[in-house]
Protein backbone atom coordinates (compact mmCIF):
# COMPACT_ATOMS: atom_id res chain seq x y z
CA UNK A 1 -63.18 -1.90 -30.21
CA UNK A 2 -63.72 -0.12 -26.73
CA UNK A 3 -65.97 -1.95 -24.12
CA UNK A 4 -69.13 0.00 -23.87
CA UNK A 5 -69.91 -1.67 -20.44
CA UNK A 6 -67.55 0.48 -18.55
CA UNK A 7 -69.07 3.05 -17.12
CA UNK A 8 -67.11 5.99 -17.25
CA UNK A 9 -68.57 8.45 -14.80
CA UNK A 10 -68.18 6.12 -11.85
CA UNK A 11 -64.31 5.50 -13.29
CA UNK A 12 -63.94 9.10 -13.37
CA UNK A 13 -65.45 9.68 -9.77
CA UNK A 14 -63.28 7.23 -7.97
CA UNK A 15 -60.53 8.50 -9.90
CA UNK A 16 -61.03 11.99 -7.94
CA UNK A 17 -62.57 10.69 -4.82
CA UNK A 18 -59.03 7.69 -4.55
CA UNK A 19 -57.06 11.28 -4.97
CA UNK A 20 -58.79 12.74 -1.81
CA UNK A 21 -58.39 9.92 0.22
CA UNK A 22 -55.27 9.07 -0.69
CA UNK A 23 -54.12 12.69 0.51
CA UNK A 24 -56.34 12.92 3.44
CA UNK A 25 -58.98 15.90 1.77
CA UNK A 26 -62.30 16.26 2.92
CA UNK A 27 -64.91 17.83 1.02
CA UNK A 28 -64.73 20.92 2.92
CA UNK A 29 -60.94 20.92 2.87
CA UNK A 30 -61.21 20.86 -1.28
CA UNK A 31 -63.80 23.18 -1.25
CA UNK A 32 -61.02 25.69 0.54
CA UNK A 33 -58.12 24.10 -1.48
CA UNK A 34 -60.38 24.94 -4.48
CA UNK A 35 -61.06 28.56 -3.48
CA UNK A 36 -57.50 29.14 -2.79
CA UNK A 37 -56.86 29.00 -7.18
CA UNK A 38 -59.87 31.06 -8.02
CA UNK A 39 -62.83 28.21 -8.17
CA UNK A 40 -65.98 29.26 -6.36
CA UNK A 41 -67.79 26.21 -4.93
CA UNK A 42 -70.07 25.15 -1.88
CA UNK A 43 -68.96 21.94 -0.12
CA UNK A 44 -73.03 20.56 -0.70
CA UNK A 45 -72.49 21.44 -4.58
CA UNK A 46 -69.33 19.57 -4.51
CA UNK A 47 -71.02 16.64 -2.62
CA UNK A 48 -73.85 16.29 -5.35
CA UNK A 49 -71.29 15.96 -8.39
CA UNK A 50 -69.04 14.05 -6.69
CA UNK A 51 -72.12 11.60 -6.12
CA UNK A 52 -73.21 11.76 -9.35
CA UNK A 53 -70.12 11.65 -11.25
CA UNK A 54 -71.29 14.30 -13.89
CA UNK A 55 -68.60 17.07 -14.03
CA UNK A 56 -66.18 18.42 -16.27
CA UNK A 57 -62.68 17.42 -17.46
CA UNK A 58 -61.75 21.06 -16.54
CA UNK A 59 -63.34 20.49 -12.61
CA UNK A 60 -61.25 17.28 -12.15
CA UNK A 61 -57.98 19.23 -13.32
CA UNK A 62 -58.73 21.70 -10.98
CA UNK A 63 -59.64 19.28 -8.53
CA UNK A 64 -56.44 17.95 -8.45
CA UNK A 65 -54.33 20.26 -9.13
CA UNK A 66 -55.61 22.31 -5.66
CA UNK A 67 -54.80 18.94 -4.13
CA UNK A 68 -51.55 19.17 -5.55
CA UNK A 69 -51.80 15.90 -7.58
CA UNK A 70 -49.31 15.98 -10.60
CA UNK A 71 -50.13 12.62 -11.91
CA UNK A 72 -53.06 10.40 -12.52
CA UNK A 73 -53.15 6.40 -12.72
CA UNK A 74 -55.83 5.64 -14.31
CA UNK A 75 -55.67 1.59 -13.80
């Protein structure tokens, strides 16, 4: 039975914001890195759904792979 007190937004958020630390990206930096494979973004839009946690499976992909992250731990 899965544990409906995890709260998988903030999971998913410092999954992506451990990746940009962890490899020394800034928000500006990804919004660059992100540009550079085709996605159009502002560094303040970034900011607001990185705070939130609300984004899409297909952002965090490309999220990481402009960082050039080819796996994930997710523990």
């Amino acid at each position: 039975m899965p544990d409906s007190s995890v709260d998988w937004e903030a999971k998913v958020k410092g999954l992506l914001k451990a990746e940009l630390k962890k490899r020394g990206v800034t928000y500006a930096q990804l919004v660059e890195k992100l540009a550079q494979i085709g996605v159009k973004e502002t560094e303040p839009n970034l900011r607001n759904k990185l705070a939130r946690g609300k984004f899409t499976a297909v952002f965090l992909v490309q999220c990481l792979d402009a960082v050039g992250a080819d796996t994930l731990r997710l523990d």
